[in-house]
Protein backbone atom coordinates (compact mmCIF):
# COMPACT_ATOMS: atom_id res chain seq x y z
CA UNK A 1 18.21 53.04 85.23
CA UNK A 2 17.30 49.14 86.17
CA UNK A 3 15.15 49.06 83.68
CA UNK A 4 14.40 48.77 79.63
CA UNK A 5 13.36 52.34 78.82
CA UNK A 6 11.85 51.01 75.57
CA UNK A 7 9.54 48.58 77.59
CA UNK A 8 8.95 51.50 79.78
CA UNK A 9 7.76 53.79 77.20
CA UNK A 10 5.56 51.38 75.77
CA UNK A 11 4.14 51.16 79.17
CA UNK A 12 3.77 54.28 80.28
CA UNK A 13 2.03 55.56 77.18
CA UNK A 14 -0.98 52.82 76.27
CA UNK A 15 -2.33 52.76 72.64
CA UNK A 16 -4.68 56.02 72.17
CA UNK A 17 -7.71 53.25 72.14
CA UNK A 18 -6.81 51.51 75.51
CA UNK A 19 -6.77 55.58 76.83
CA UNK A 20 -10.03 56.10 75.37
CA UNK A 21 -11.70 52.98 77.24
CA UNK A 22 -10.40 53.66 80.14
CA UNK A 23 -11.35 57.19 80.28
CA UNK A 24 -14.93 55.81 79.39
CA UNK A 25 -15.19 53.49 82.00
CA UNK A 26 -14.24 56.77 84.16
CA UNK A 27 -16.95 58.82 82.79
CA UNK A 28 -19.52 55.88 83.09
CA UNK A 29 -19.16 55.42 86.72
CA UNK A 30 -19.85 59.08 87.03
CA UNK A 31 -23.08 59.91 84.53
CA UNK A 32 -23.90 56.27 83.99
CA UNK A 33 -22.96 53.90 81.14
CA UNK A 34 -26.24 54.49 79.35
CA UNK A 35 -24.99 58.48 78.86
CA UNK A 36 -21.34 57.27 77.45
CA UNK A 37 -21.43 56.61 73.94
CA UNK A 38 -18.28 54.70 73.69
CA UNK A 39 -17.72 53.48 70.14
CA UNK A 40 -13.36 53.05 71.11
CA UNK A 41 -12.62 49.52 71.24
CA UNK A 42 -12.93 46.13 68.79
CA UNK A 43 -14.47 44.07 71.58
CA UNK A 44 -17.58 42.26 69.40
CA UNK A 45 -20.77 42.87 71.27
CA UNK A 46 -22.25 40.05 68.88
CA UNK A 47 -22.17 36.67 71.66
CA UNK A 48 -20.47 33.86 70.58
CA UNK A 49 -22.90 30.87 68.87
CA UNK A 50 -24.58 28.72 70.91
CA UNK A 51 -22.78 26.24 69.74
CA UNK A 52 -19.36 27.35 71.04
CA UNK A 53 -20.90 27.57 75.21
CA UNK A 54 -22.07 24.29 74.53
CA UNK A 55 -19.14 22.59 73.27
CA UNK A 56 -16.85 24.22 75.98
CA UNK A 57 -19.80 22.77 78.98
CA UNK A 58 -19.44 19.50 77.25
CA UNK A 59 -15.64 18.92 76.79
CA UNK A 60 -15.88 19.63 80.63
CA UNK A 61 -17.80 17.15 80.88
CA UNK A 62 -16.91 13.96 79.20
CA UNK A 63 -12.96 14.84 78.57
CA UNK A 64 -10.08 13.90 80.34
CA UNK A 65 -9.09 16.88 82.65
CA UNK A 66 -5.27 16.48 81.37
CA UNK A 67 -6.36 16.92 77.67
CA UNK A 68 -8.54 19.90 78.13
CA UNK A 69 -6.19 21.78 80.57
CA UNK A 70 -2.80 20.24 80.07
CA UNK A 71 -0.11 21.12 77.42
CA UNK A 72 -0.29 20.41 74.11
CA UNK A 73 3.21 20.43 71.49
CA UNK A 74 4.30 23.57 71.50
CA UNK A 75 2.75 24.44 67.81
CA UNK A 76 -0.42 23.00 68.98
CA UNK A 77 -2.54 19.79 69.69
CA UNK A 78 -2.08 17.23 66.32
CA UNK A 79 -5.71 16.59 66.03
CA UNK A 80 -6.80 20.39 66.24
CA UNK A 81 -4.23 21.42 63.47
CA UNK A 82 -5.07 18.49 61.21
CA UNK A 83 -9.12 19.54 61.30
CA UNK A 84 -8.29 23.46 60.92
CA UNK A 85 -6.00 22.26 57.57
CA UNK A 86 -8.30 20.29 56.22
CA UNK A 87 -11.27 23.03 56.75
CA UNK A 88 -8.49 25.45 54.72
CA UNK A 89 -7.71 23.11 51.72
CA UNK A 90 -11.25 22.87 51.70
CA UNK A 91 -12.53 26.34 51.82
CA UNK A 92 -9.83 27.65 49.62
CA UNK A 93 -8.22 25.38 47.35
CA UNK A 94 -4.95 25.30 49.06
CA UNK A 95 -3.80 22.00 49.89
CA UNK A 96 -2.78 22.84 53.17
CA UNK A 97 -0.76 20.08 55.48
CA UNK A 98 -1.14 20.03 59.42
CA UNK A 99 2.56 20.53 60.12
CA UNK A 100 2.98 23.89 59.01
CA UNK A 101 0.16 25.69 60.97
CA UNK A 102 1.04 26.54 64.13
CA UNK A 103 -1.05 27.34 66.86
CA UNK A 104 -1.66 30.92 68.76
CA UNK A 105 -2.76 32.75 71.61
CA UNK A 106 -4.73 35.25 68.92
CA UNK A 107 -3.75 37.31 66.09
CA UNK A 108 -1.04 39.75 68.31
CA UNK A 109 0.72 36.57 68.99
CA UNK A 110 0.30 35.69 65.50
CA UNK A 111 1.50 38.66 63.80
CA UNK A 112 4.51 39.30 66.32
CA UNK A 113 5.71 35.72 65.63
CA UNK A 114 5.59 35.76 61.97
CA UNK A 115 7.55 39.51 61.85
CA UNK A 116 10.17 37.41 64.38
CA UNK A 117 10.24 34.77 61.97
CA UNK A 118 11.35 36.52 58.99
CA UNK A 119 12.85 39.42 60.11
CA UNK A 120 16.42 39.58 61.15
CA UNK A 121 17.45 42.14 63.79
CA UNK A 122 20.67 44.28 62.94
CA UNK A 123 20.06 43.58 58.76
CA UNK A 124 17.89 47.14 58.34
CA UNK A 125 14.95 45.07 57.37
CA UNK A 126 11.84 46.71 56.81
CA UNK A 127 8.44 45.96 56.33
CA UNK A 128 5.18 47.92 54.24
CA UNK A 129 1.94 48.67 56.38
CA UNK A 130 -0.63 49.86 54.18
CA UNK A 131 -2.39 53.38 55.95
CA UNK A 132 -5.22 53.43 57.88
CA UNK A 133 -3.66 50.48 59.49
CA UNK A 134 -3.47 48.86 63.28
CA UNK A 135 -1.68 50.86 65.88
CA UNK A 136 -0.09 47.78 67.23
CA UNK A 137 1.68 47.06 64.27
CA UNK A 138 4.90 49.65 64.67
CA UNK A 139 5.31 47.72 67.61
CA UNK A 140 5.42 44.36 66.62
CA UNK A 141 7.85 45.25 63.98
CA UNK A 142 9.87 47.37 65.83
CA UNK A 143 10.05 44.61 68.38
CA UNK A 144 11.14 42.00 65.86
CA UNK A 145 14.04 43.97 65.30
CA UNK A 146 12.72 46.04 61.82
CA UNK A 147 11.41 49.42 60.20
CA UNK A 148 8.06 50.36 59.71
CA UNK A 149 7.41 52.21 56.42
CA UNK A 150 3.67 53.09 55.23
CA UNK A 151 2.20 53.00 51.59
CA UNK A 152 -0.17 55.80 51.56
CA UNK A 153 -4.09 54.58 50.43
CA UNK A 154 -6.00 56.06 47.34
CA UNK A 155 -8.11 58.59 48.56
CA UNK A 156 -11.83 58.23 49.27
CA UNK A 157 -11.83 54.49 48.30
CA UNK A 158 -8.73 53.57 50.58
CA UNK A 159 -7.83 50.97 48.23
CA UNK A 160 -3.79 50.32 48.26
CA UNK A 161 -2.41 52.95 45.88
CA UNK A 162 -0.22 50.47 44.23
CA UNK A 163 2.33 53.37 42.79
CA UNK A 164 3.13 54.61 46.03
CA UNK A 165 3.52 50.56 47.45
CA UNK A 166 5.77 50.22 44.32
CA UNK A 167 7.82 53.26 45.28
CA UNK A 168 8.09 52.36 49.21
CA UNK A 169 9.65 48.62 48.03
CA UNK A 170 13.37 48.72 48.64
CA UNK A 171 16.44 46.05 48.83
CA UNK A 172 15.67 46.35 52.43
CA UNK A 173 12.12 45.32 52.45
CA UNK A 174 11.80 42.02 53.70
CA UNK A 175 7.22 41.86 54.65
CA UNK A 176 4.69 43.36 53.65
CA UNK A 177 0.98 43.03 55.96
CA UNK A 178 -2.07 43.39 54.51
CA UNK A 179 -4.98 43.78 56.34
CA UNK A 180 -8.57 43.11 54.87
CA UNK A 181 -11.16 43.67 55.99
CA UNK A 182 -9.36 46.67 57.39
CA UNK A 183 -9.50 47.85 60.96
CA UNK A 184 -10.27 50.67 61.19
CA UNK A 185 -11.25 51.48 57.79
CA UNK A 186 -13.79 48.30 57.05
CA UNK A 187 -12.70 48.61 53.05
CA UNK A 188 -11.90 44.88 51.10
CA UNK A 189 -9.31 44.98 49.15
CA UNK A 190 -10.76 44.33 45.31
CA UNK A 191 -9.42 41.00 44.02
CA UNK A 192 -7.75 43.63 41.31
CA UNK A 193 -6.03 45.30 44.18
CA UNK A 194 -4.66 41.86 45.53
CA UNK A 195 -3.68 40.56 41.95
CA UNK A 196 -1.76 44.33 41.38
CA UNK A 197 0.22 43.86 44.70
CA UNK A 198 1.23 40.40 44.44
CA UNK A 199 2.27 40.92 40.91
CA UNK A 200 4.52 43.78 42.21
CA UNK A 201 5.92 41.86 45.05
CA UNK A 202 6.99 39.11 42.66
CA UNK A 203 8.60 41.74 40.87
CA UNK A 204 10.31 43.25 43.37
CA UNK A 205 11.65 39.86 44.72
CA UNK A 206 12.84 38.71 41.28
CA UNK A 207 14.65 42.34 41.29
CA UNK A 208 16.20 42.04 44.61
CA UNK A 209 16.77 38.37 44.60
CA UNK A 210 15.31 37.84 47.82
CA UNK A 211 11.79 36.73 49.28
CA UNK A 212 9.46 39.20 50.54
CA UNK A 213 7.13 38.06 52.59
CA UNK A 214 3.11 38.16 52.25
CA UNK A 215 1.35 38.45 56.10
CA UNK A 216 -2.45 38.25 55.42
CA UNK A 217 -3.78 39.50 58.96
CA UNK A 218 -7.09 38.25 59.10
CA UNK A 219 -9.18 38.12 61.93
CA UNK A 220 -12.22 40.36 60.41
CA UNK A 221 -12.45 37.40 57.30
CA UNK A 222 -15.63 36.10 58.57
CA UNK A 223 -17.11 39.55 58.47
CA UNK A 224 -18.43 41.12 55.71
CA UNK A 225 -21.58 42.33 54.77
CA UNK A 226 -23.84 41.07 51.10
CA UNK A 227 -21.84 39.16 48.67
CA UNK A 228 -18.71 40.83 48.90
CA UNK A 229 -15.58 38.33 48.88
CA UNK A 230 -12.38 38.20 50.60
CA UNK A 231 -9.43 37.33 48.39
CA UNK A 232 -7.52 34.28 50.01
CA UNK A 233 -3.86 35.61 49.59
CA UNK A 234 -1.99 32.05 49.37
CA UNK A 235 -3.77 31.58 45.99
CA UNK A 236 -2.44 34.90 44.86
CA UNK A 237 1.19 34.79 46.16
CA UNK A 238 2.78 31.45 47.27
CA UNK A 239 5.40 33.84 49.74
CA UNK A 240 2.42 34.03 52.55
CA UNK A 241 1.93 33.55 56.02
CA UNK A 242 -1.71 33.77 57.14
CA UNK A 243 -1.95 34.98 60.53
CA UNK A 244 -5.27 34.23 61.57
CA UNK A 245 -7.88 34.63 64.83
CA UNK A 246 -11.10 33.48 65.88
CA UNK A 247 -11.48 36.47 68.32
CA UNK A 248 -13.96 38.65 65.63
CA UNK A 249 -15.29 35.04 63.88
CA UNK A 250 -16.42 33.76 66.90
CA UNK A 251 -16.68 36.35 69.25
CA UNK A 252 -13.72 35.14 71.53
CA UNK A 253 -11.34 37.76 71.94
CA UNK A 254 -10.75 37.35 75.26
CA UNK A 255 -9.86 33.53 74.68
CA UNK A 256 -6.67 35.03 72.66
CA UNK A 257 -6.85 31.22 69.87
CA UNK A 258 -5.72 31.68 66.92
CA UNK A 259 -3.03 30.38 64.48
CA UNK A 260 -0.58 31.12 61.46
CA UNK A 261 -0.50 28.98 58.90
CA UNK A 262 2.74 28.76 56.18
CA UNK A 263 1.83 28.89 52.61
CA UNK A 264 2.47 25.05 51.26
CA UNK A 265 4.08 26.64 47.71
CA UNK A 266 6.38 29.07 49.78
CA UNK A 267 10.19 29.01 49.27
CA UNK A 268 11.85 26.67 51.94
CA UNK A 269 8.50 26.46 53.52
CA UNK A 270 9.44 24.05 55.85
CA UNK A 271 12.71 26.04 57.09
CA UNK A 272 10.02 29.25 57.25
CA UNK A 273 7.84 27.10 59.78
CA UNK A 274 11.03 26.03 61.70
CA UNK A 275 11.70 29.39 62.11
CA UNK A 276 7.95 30.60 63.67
CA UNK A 277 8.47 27.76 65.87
CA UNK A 278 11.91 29.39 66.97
CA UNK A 279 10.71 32.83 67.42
CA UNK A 280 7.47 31.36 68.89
CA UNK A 281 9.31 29.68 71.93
CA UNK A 282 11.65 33.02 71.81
CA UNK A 283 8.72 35.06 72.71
CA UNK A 284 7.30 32.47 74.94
CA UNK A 285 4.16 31.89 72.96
CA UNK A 286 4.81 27.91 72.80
CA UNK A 287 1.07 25.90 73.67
CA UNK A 288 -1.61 27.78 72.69
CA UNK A 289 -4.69 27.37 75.07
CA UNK A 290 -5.26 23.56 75.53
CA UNK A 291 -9.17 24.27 76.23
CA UNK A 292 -9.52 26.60 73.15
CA UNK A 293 -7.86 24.58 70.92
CA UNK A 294 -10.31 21.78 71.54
CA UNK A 295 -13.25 23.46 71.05
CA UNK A 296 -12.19 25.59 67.66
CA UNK A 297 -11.50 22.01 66.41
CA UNK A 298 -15.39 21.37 67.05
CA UNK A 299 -16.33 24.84 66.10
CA UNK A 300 -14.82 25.57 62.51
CA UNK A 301 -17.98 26.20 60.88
CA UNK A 302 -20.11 28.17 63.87
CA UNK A 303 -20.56 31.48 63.07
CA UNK A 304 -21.52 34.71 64.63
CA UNK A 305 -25.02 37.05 63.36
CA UNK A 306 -22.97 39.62 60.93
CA UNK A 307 -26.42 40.86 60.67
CA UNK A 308 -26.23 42.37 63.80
CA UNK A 309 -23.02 44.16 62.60
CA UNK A 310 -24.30 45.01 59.25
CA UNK A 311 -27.77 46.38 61.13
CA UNK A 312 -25.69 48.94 63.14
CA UNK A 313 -23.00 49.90 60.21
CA UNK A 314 -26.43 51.48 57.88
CA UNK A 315 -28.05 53.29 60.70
CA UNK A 316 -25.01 54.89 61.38
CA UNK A 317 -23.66 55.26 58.14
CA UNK A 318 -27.06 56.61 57.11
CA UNK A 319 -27.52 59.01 59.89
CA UNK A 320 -24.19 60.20 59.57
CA UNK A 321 -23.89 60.83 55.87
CA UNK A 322 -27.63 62.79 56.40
CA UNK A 323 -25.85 65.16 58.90
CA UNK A 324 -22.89 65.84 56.68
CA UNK A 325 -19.89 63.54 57.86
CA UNK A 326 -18.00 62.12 55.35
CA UNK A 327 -16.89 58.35 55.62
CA UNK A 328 -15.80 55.44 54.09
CA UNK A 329 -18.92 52.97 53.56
CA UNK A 330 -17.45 49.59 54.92
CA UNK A 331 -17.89 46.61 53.35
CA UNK A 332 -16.24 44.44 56.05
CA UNK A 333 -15.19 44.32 60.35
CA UNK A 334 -17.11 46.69 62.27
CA UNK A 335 -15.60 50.43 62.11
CA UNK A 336 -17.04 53.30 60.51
CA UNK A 337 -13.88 55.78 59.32
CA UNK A 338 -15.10 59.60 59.58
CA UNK A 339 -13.34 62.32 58.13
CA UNK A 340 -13.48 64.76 61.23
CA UNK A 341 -14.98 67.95 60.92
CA UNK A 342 -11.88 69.66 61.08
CA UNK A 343 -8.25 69.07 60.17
CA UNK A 344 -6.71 67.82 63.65
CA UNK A 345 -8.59 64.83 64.82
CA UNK A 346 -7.54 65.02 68.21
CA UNK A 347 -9.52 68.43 68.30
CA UNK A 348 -12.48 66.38 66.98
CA UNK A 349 -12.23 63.98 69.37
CA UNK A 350 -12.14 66.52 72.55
CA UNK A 351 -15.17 68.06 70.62
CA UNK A 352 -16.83 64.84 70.48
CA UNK A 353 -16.29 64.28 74.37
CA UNK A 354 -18.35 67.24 75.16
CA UNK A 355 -21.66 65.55 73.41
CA UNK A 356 -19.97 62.19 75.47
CA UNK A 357 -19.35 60.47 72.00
CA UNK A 358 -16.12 58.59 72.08
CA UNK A 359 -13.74 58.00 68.94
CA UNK A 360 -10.56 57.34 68.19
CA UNK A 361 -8.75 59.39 66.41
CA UNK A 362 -6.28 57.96 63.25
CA UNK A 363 -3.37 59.79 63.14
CA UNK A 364 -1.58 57.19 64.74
CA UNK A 365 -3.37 54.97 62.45
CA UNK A 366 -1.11 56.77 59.35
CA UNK A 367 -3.79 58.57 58.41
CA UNK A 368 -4.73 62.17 59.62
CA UNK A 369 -8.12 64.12 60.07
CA UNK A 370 -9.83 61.02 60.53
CA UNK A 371 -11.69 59.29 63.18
CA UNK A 372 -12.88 55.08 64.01
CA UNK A 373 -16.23 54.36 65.55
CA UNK A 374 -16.59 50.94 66.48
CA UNK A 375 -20.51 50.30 65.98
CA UNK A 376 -19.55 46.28 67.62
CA UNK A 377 -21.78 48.01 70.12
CA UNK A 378 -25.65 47.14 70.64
CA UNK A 379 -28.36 48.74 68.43
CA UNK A 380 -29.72 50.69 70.89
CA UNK A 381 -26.10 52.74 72.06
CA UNK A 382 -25.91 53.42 67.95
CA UNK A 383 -29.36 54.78 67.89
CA UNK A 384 -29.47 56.74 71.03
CA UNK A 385 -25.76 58.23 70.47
CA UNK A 386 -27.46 59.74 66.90
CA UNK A 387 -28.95 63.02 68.43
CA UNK A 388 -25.05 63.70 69.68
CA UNK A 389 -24.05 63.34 66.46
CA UNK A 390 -26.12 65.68 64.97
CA UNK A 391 -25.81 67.99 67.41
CA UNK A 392 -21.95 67.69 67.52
CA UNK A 393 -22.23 68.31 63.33
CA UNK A 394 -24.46 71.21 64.26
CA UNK A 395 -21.81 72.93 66.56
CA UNK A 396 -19.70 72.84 63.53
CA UNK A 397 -22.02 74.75 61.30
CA UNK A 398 -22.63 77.19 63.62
């Protein structure tokens, strides 16, 4: 063949989420959208703050043309990285300097830099996912070159079940992601759950006598609901990357800006930033978006109506829990995670179809007999798409 048959593969089967939207498009343009009750995909339905529009009309405006649309270094415009470390010192205690962020076309290209960054192809290196946890992620690894290996949750509360991380660490393990708020679970991890981690990773690396390496993916920070807090994972464990997007923040995801930044306190932190330079132009992610870049730098402290997010989460979550599902009450992002009503979630999901509800089911996620719904969806889809539930929980007790 003329071809990579890896690429192809990856190709010619899309992520079960990209399957599901398409087939809803499908079934939209046949019933009508209004029937469809698509809850598959993270795309924010919240718009962007006013303030974000206006900035982008403006720098059109009154900047220079070359600025705005021209190319900036290759880990980003100066300026834009000097106000985004600044906001981060400043937020979070870390004193964080402007030349070891480096600018991204969103949290994919975030992510599959960093993994490029630390892990070397050939060596056997792995790295820990912690279940339910992005589909996307066995790729990136596995295109860097390493091993995937999940640390099963606690049940019910999803929290990491630090035992079983413990037991999945190996000489071999060279990363560990954690994702929180979790997609597609919604659960925080406890500042108790963070602190128990990073204690074992320093453990581990002390044991080994090698670094392994802390990637915070965060683009669902900005989201959570009452007082709950987000643990900042540099001021836990100094061996972190931050891998960071504004896509869920501000409601940009199609503007794919984001950034990583390199813990200040990390071992040969400025040789660890050489190197996500190095696997940045190796993947051909050099100059983030000139435009976006400018207006994040104006936009650090906009911020989208979690309301809206948190408005939809308890009238589902409510309804649902009334009607017998079980699920995971999220405290963060914007995915309710169902326990189906039977043990193979892909039956679910066909059953679901036939009441035109549309979930994804997580068994590529690492965790079976679950489902996501994505309530970023307006009020009015969550409210009418209730009856289908009911009926669909109905069917079951019949």
């Amino acid at each position: 063949m003329g071809y990579n048959e890896k690429m192809f593969a990856l190709g010619n089967k899309r992520s079960i989420i990209r399957e599901i939207f398409e087939y809803s498009k499908q079934r939209a343009a046949e019933i009508g959208a209004d029937k469809v009750f698509d809850f598959s995909l993270g795309n924010p339905s919240v718009p962007a703050p006013a303030e974000v529009n206006e900035t982008i009309a403006r720098l059109l405006r009154e900047k220079d043309s070359v600025l705005l649309h021209g190319y900036t270094s290759a880990q980003g415009d100066a300026n834009v990285r000097r106000v985004i470390a600044e906001s981060i010192s400043s937020r979070f205690g870390v004193q964080m300097p402007a030349d070891l962020l480096y600018m991204t076309c969103g949290a994919a290209a975030s992510l599959s830099i960093s993994l490029k960054a630390v892990i070397e192809e050939g060596k056997g290196d792995e790295c820990i996912v912690f279940a339910p946890f992005f589909t996307e992620y066995r790729v990136f690894i596995e295109n860097a070159g390493g091993k995937l290996v999940v640390s099963t949750p606690m049940e019910k509360t999803f929290q990491v079940d630090i035992a079983d991380f413990e037991s999945k660490i190996n000489e071999r393990t060279k990363a560990v992601i954690v994702n929180s708020p979790n997609n597609p679970s919604g659960v925080v991890y406890s500042e108790e759950t963070v602190k128990a981690l990073c204690a074992v990773l320093e453990r581990k690396s002390r044991e080994y006598g090698h670094v392994i390496y802390l990637i915070a993916d965060e683009p669902y920070r900005e989201l959570v609901y009452a007082d709950v807090k987000v643990p900042y994972l540099m001021n836990y464990y100094k061996n972190t990357l931050v891998c960071y997007s504004y896509s869920k923040s501000l409601s940009l995801p199609g503007e794919r800006i984001g950034y990583i930044a390199v813990c200040p306190e990390m071992e040969e932190a400025k040789s660890i930033y050489l190197a996500v330079c190095g696997a940045g132009r190796s993947l051909g992610y050099v100059c983030a978006p000139s435009l976006m870049q400018q207006v994040i730098a104006e936009c650090l402290d906009a911020k989208v109506n979690v309301e809206a997010y948190k408005k939809n989460r308890d009238l589902l979550y409510d309804n649902l829990t009334a009607y017998g599902y079980e699920c995971v009450k999220p405290d963060g992002a914007f995915y309710l995670f169902v326990k189906a009503l039977e043990e193979d979630a892909y039956r679910f999901y066909e059953a679901a179809k036939k009441h035109e509800i549309l979930v994804v089911p997580c068994d590529d996620f690492g965790v079976s007999g679950y489902v996501r719904i994505a309530y970023c969806t307006d009020y009015d889809r969550v409210k009418n798409a209730l009856p289908a539930f009911k009926a669909l929980a109905e069917a079951y007790k019949a």
